[in-house]
PDB file of N, CA and C in Angstrom:
ATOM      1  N   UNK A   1      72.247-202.439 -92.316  1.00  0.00           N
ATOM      2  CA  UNK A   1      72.203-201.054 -92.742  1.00  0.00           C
ATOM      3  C   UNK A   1      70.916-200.810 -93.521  1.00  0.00           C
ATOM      4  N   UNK A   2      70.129-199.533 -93.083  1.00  0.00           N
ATOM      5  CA  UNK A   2      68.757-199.470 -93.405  1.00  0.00           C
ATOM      6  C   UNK A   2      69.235-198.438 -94.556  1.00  0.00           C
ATOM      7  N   UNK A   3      68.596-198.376 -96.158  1.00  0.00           N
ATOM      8  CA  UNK A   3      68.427-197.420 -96.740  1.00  0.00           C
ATOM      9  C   UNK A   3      67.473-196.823 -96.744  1.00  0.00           C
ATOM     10  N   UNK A   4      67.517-195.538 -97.270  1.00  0.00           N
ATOM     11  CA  UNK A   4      66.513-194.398 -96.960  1.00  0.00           C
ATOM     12  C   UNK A   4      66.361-193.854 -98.623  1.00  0.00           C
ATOM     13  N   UNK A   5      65.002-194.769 -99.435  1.00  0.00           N
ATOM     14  CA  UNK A   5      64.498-194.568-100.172  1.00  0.00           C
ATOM     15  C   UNK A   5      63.974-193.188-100.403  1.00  0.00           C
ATOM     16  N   UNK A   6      63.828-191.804 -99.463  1.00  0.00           N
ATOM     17  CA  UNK A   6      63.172-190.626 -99.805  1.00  0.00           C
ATOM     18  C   UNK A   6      64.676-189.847-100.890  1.00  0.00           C
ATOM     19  N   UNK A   7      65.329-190.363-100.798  1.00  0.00           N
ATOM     20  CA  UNK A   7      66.902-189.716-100.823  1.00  0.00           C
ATOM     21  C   UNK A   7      66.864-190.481-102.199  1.00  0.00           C
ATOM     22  N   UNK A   8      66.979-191.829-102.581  1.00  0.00           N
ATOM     23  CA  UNK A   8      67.227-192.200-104.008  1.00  0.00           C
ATOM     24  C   UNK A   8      66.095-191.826-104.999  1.00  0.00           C
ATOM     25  N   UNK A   9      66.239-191.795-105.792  1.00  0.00           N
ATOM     26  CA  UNK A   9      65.731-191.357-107.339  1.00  0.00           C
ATOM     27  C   UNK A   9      65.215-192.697-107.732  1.00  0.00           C
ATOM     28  N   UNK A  10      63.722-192.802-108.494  1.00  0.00           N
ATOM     29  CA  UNK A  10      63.794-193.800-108.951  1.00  0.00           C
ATOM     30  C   UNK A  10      63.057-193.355-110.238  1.00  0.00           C
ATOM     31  N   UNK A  11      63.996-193.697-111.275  1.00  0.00           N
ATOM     32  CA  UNK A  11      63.742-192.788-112.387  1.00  0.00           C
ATOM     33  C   UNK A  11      64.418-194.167-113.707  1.00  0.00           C
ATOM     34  N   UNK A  12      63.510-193.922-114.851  1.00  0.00           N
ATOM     35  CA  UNK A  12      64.009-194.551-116.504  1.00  0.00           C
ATOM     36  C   UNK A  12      64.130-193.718-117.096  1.00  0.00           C
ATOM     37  N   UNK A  13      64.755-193.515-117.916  1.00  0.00           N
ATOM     38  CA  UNK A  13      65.202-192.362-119.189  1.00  0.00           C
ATOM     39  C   UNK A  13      64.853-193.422-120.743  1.00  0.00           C
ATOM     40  N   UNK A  14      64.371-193.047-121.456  1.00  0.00           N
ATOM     41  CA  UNK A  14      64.274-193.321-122.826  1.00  0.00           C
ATOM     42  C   UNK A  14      64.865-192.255-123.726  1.00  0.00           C
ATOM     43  N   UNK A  15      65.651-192.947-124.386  1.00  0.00           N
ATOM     44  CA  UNK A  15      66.386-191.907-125.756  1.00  0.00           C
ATOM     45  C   UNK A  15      66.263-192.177-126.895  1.00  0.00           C
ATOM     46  N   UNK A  16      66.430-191.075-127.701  1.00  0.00           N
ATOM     47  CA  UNK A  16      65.828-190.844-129.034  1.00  0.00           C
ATOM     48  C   UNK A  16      64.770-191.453-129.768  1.00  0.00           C
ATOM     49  N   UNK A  17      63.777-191.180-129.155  1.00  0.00           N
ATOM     50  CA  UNK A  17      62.205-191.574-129.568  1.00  0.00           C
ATOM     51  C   UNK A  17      61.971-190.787-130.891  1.00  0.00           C
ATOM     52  N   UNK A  18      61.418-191.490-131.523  1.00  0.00           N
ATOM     53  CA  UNK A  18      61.556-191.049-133.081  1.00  0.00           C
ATOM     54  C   UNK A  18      60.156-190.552-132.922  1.00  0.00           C
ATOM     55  N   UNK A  19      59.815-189.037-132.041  1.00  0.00           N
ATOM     56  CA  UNK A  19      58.880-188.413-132.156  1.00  0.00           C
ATOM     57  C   UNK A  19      59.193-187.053-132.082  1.00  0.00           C
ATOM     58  N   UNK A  20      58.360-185.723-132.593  1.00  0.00           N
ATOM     59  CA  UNK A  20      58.395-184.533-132.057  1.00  0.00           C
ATOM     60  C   UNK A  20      58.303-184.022-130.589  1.00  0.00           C
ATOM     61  N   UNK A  21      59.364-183.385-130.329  1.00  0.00           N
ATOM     62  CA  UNK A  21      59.117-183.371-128.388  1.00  0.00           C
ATOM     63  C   UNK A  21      58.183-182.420-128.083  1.00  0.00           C
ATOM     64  N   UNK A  22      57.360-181.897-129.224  1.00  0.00           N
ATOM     65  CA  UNK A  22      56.093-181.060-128.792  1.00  0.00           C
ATOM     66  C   UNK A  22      55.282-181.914-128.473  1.00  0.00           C
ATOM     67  N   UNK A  23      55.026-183.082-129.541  1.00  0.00           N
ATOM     68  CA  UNK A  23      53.863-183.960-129.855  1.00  0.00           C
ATOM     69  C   UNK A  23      53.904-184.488-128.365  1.00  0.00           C
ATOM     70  N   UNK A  24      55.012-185.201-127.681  1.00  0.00           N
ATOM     71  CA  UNK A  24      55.250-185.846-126.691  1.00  0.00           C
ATOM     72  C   UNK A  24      54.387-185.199-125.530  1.00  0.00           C
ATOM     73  N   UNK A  25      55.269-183.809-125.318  1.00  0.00           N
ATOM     74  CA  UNK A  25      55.202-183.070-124.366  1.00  0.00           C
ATOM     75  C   UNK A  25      53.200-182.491-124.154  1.00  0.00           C
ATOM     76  N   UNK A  26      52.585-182.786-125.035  1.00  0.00           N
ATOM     77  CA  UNK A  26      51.342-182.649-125.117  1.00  0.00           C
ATOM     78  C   UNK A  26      50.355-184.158-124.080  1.00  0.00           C
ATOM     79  N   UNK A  27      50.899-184.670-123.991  1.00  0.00           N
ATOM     80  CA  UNK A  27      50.569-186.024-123.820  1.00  0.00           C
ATOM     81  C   UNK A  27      51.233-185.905-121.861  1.00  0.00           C
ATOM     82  N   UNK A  28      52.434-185.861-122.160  1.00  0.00           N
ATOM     83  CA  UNK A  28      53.233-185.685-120.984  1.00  0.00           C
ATOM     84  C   UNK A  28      52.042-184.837-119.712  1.00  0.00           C
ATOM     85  N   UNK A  29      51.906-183.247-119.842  1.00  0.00           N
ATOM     86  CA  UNK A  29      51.138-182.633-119.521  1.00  0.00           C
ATOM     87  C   UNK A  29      50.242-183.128-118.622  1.00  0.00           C
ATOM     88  N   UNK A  30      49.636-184.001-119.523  1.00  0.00           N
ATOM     89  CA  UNK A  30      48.582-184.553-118.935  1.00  0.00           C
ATOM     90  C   UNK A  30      48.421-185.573-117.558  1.00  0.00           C
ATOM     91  N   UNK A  31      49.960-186.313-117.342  1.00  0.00           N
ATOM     92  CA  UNK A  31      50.199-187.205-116.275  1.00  0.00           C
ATOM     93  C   UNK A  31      50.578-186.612-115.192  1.00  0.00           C
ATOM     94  N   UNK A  32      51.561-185.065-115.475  1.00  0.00           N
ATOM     95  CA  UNK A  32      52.256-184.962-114.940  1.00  0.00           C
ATOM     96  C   UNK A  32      51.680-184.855-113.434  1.00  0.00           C
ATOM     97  N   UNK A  33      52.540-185.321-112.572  1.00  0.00           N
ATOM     98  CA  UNK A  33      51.429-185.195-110.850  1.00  0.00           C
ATOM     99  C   UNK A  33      50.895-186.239-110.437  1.00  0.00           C
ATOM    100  N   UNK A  34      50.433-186.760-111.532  1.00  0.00           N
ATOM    101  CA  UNK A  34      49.326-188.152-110.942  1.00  0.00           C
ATOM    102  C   UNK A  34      49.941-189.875-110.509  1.00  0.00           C
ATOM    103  N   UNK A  35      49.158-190.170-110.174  1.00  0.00           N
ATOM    104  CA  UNK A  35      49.544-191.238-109.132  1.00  0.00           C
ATOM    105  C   UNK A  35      49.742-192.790-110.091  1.00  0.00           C
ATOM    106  N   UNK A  36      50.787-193.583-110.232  1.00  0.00           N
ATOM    107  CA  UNK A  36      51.163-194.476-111.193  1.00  0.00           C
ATOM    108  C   UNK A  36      49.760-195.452-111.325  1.00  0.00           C
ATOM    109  N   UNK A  37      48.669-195.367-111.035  1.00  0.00           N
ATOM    110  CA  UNK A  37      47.577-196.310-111.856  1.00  0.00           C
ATOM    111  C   UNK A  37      46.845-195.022-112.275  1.00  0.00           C
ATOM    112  N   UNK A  38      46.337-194.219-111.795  1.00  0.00           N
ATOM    113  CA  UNK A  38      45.951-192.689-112.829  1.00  0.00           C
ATOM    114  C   UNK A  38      46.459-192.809-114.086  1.00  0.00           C
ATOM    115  N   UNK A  39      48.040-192.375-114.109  1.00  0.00           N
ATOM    116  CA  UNK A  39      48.835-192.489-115.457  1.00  0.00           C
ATOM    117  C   UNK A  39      48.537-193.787-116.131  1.00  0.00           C
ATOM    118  N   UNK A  40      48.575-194.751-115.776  1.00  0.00           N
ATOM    119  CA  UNK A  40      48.535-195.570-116.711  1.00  0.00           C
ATOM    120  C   UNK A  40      46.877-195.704-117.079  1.00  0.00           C
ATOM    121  N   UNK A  41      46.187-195.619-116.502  1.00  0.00           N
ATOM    122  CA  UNK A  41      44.187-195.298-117.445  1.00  0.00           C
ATOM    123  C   UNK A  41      44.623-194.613-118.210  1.00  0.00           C
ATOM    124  N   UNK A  42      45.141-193.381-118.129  1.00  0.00           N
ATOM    125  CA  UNK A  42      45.061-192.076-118.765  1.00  0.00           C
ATOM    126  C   UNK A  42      45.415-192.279-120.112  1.00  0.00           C
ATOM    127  N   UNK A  43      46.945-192.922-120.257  1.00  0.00           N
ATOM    128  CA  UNK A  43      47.914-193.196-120.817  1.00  0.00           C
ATOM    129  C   UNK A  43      47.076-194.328-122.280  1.00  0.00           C
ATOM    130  N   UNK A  44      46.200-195.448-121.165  1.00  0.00           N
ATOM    131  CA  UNK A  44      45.751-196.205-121.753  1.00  0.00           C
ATOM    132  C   UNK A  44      44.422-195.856-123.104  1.00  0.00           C
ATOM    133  N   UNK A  45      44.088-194.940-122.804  1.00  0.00           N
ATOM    134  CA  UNK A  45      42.911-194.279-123.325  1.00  0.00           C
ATOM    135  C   UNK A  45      43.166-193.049-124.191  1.00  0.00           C
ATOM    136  N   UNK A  46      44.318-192.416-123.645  1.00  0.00           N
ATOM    137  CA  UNK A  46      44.431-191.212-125.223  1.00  0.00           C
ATOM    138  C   UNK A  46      44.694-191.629-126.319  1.00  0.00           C
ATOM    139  N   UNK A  47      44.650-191.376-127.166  1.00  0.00           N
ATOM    140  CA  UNK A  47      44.143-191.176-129.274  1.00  0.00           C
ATOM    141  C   UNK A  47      45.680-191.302-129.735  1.00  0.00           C
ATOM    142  N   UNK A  48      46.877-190.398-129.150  1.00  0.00           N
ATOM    143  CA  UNK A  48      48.054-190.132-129.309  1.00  0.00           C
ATOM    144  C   UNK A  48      48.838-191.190-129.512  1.00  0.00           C
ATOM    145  N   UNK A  49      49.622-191.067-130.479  1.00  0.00           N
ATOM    146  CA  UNK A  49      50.717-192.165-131.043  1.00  0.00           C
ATOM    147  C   UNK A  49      51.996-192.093-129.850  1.00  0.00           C
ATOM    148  N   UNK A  50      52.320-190.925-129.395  1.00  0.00           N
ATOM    149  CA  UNK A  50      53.127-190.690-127.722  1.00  0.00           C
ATOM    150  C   UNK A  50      52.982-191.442-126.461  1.00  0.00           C
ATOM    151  N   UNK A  51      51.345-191.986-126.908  1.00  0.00           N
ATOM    152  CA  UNK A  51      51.365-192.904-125.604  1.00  0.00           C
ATOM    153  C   UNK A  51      51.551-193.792-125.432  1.00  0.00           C
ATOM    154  N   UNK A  52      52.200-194.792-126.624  1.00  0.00           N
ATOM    155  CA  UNK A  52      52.903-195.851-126.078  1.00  0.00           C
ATOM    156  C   UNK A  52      54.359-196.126-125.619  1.00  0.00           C
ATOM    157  N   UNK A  53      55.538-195.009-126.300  1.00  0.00           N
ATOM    158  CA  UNK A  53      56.332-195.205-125.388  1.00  0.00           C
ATOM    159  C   UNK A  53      56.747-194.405-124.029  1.00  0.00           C
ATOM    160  N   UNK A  54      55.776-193.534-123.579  1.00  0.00           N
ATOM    161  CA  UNK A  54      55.615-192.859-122.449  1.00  0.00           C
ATOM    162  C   UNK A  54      55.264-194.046-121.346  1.00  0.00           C
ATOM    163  N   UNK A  55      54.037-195.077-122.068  1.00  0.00           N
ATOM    164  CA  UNK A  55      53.238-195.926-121.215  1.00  0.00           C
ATOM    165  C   UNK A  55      54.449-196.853-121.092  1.00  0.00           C
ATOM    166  N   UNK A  56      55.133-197.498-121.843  1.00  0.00           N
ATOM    167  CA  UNK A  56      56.714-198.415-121.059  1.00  0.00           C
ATOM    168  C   UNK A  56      57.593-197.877-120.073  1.00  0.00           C
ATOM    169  N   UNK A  57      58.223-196.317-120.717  1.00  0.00           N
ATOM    170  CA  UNK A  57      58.503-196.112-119.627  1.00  0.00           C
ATOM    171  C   UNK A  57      58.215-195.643-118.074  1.00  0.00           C
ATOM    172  N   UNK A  58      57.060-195.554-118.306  1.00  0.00           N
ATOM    173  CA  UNK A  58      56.504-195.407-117.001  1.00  0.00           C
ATOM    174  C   UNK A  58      56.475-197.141-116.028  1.00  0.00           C
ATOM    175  N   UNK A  59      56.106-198.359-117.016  1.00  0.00           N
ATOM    176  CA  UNK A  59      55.675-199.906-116.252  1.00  0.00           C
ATOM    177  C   UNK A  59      57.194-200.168-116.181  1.00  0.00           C
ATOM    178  N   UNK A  60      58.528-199.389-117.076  1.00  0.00           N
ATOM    179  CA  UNK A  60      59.608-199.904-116.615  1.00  0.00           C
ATOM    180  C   UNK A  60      60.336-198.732-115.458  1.00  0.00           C
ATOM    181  N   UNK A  61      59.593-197.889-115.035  1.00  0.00           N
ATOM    182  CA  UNK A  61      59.689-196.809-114.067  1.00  0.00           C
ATOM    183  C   UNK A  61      59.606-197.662-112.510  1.00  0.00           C
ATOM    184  N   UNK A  62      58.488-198.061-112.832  1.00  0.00           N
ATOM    185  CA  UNK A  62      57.754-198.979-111.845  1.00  0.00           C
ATOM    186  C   UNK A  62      58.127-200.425-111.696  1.00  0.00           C
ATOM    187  N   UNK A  63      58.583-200.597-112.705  1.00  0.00           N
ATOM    188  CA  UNK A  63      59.411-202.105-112.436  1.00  0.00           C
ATOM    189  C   UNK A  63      60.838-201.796-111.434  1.00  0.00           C
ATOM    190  N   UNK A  64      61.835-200.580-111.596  1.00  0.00           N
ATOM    191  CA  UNK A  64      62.843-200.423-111.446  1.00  0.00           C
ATOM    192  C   UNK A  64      62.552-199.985-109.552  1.00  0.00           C
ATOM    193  N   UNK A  65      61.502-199.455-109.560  1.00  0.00           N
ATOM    194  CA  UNK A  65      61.210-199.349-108.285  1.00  0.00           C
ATOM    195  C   UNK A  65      60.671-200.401-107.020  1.00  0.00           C
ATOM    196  N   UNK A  66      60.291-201.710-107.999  1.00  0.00           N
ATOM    197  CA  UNK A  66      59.520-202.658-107.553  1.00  0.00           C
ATOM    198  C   UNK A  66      60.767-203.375-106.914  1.00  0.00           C
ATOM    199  N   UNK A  67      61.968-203.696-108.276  1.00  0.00           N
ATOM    200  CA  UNK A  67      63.010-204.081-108.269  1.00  0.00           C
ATOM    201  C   UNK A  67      63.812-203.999-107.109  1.00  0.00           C
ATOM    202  N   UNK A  68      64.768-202.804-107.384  1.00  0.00           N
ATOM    203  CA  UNK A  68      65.869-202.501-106.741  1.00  0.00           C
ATOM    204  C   UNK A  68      65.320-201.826-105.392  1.00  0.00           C
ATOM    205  N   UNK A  69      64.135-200.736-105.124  1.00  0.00           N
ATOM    206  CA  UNK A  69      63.823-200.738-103.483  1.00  0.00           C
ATOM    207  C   UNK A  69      63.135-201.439-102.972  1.00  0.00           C
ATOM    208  N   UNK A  70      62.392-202.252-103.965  1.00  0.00           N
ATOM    209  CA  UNK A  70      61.110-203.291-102.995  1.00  0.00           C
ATOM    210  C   UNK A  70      60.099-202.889-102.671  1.00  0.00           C
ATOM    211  N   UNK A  71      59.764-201.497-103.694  1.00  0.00           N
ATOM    212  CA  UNK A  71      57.894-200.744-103.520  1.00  0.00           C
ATOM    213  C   UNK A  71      57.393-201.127-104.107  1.00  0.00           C
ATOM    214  N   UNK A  72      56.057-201.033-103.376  1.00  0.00           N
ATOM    215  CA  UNK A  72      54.738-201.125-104.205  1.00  0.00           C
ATOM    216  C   UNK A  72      54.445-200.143-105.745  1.00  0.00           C
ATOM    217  N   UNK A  73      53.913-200.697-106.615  1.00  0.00           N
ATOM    218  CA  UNK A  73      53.499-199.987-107.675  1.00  0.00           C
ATOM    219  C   UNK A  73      52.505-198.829-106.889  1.00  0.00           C
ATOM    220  N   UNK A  74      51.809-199.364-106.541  1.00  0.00           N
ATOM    221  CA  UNK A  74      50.468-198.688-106.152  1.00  0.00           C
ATOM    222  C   UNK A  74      50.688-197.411-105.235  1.00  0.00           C
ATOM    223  N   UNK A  75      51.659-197.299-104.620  1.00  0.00           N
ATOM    224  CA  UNK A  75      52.758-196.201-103.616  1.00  0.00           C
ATOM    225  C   UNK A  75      52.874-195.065-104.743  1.00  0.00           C
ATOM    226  N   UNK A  76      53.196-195.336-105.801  1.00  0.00           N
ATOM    227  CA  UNK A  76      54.212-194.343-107.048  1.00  0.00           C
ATOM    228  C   UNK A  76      53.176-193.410-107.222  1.00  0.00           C
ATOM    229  N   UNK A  77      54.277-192.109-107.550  1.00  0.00           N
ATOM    230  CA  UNK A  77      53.248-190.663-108.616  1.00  0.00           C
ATOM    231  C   UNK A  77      54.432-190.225-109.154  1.00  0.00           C
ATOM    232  N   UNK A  78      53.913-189.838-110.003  1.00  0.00           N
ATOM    233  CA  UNK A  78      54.795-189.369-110.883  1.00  0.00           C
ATOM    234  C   UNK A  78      55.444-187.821-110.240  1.00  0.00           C
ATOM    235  N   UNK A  79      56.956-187.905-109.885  1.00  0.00           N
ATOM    236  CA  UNK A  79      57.575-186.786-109.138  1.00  0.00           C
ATOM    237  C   UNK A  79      57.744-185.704-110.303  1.00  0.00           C
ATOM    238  N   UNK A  80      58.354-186.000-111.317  1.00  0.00           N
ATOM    239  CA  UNK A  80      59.281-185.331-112.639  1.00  0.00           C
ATOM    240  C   UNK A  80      58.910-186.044-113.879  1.00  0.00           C
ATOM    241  N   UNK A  81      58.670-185.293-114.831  1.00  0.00           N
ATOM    242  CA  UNK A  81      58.753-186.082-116.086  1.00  0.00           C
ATOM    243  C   UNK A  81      59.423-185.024-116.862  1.00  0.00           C
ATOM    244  N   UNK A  82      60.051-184.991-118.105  1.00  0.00           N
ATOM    245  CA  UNK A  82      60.264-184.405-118.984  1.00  0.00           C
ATOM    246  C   UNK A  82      61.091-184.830-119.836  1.00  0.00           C
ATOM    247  N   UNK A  83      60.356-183.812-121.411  1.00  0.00           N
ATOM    248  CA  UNK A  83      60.777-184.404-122.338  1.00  0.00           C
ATOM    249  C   UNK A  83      62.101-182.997-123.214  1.00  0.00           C
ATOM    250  N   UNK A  84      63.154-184.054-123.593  1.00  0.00           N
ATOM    251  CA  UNK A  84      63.927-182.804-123.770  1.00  0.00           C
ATOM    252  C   UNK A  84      64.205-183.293-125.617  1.00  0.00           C
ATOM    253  N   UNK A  85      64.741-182.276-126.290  1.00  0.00           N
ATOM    254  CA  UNK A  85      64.586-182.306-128.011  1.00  0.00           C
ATOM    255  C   UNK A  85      66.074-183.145-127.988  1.00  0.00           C
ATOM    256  N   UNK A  86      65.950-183.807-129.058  1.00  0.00           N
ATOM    257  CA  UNK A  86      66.884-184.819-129.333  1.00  0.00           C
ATOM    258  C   UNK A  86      67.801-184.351-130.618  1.00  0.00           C
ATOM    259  N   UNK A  87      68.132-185.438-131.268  1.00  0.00           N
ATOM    260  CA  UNK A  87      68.810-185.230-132.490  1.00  0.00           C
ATOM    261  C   UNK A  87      68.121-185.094-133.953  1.00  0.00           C
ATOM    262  N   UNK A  88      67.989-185.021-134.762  1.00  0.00           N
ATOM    263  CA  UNK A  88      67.031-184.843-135.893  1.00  0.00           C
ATOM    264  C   UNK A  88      68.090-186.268-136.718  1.00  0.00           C
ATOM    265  N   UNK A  89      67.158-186.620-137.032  1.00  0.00           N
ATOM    266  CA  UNK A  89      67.420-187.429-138.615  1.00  0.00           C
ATOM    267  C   UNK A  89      67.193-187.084-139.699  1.00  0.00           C
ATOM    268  N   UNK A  90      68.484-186.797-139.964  1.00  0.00           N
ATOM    269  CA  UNK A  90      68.072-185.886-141.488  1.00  0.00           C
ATOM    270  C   UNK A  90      68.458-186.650-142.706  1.00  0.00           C
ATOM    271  N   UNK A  91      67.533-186.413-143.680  1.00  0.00           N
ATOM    272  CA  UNK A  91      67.043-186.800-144.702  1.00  0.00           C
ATOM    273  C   UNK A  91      67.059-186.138-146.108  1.00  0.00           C
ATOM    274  N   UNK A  92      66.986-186.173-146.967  1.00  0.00           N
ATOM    275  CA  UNK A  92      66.605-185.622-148.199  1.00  0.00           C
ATOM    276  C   UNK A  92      65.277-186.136-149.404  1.00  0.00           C
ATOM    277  N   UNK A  93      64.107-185.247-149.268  1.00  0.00           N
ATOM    278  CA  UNK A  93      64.019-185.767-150.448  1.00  0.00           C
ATOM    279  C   UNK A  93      64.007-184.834-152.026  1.00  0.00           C
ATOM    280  N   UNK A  94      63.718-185.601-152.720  1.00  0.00           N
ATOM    281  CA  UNK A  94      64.301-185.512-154.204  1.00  0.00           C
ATOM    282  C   UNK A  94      62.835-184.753-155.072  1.00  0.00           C
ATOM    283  N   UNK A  95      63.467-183.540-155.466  1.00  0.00           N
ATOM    284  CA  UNK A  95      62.558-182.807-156.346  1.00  0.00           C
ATOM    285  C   UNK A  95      63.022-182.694-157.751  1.00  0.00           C
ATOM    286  N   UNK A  96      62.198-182.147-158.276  1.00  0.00           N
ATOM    287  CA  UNK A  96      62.637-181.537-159.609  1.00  0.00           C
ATOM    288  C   UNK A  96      63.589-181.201-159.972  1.00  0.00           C
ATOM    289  N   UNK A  97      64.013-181.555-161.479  1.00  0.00           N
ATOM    290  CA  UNK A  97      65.915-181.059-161.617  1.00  0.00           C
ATOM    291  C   UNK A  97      66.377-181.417-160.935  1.00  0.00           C
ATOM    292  N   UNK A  98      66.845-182.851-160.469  1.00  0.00           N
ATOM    293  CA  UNK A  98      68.016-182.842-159.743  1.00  0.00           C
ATOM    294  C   UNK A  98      67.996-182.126-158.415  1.00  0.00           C
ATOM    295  N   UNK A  99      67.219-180.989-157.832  1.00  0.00           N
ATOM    296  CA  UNK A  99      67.445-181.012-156.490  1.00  0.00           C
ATOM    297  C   UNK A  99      66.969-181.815-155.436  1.00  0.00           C
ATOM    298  N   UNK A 100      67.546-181.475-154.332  1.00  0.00           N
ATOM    299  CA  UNK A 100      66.782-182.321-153.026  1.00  0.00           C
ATOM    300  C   UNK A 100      66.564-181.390-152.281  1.00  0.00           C
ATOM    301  N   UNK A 101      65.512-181.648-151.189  1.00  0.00           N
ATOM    302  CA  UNK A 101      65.277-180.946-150.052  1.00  0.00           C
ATOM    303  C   UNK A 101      65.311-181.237-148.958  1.00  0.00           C
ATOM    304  N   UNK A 102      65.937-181.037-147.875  1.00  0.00           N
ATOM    305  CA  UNK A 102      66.205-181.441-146.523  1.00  0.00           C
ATOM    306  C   UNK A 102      64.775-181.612-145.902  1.00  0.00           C
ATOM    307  N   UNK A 103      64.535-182.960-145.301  1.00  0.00           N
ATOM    308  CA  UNK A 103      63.934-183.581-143.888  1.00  0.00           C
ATOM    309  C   UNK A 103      64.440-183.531-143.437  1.00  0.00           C
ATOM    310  N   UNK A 104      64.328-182.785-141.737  1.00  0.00           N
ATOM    311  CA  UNK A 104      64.628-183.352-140.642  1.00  0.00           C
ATOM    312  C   UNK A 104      63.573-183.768-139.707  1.00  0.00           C
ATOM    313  N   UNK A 105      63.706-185.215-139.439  1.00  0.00           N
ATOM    314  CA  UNK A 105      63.178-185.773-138.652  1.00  0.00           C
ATOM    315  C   UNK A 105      63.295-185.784-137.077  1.00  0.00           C
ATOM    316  N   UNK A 106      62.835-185.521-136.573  1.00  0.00           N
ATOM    317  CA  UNK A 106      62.828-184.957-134.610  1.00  0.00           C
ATOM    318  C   UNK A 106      62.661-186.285-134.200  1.00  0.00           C
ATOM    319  N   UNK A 107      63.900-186.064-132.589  1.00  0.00           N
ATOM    320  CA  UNK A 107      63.747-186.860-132.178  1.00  0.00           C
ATOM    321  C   UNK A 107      63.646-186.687-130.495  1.00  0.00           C
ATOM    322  N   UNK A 108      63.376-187.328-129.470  1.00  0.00           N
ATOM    323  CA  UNK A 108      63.265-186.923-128.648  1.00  0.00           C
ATOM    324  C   UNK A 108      63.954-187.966-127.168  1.00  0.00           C
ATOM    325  N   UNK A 109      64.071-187.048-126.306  1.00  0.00           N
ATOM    326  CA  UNK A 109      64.330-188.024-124.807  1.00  0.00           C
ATOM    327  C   UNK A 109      63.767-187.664-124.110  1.00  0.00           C
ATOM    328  N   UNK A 110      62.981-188.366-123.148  1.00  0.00           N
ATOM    329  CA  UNK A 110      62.103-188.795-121.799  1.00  0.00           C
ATOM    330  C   UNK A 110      62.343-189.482-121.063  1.00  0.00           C
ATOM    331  N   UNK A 111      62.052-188.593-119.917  1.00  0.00           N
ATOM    332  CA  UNK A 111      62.861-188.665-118.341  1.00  0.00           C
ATOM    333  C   UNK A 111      61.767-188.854-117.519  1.00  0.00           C
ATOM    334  N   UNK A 112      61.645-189.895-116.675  1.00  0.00           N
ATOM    335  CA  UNK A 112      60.531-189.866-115.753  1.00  0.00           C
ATOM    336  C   UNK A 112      60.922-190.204-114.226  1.00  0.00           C
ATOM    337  N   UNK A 113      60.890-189.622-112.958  1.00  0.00           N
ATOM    338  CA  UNK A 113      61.176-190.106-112.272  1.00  0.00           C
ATOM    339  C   UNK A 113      59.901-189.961-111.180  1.00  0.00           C
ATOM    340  N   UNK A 114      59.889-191.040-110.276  1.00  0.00           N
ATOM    341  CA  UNK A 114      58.940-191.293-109.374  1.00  0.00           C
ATOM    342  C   UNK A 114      59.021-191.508-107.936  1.00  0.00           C
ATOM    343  N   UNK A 115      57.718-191.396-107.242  1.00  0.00           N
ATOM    344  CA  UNK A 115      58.427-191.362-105.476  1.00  0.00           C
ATOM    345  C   UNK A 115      57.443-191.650-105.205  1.00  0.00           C
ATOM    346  N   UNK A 116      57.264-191.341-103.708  1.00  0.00           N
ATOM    347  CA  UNK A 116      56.405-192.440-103.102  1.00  0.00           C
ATOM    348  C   UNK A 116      55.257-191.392-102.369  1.00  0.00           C
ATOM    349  N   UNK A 117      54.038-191.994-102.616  1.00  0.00           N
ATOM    350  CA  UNK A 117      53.323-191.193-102.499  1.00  0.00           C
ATOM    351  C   UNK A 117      52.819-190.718-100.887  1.00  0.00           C
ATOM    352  N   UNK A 118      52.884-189.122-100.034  1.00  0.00           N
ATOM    353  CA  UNK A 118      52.574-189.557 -98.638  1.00  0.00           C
ATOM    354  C   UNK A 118      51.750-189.583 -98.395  1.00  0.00           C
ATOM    355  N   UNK A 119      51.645-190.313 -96.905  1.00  0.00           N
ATOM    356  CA  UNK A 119      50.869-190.979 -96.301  1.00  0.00           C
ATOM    357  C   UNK A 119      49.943-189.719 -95.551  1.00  0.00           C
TER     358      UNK A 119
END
């Protein structure tokens, strides 16, 4: 029985990245479309603190595809990415008199899924 890889998804999800999903989504932008060694130069070279766990899940994007259908890295582009707002970690800190003031800390999830690039 032959499977028909155009039909499965080959996609990693990362959750609650202890980043702003703006900050992310700035970074994101920039891959979105391009072909899995593009993304990863790209990835490799921006300034952004976002690009390192974007850049895993993308080599474990590509692992999962290497894996379970038996593609080439070099085949992949990036089909979908996105980053959606997470939970906040909230915090307090401590002012004057006895009050406190609420931190919330942002958090985020990223979705990447990939396909095969045509011929």
């Amino acid at each position: 029985m032959q499977t028909n890889t155009s039909n499965k998804k080959i996609r990693a999800v990362a959750k609650h990245i202890h980043m702003s999903p703006h900050k992310v989504r700035r970074v994101v932008s920039q891959i979105r479309g391009r072909s899995y060694e593009q993304a990863l130069m790209i990835l490799e070279f921006m300034p952004y603190r976002a690009c390192n766990p974007i850049l895993q899940l993308l080599s474990s994007a590509a692992a999962n595809a290497n894996h379970n259908f038996g593609l080439s890295k070099t085949n992949l582009f990036i089909n979908e990415i996105q980053v959606d707002k997470g939970t906040f970690f909230k915090r307090f800190q401590p002012r004057a008199q006895g009050r406190g003031y609420p931190i919330h800390k942002p958090t985020c999830h990223i979705t990447i899924v990939l396909n095969i690039l045509p011929k």
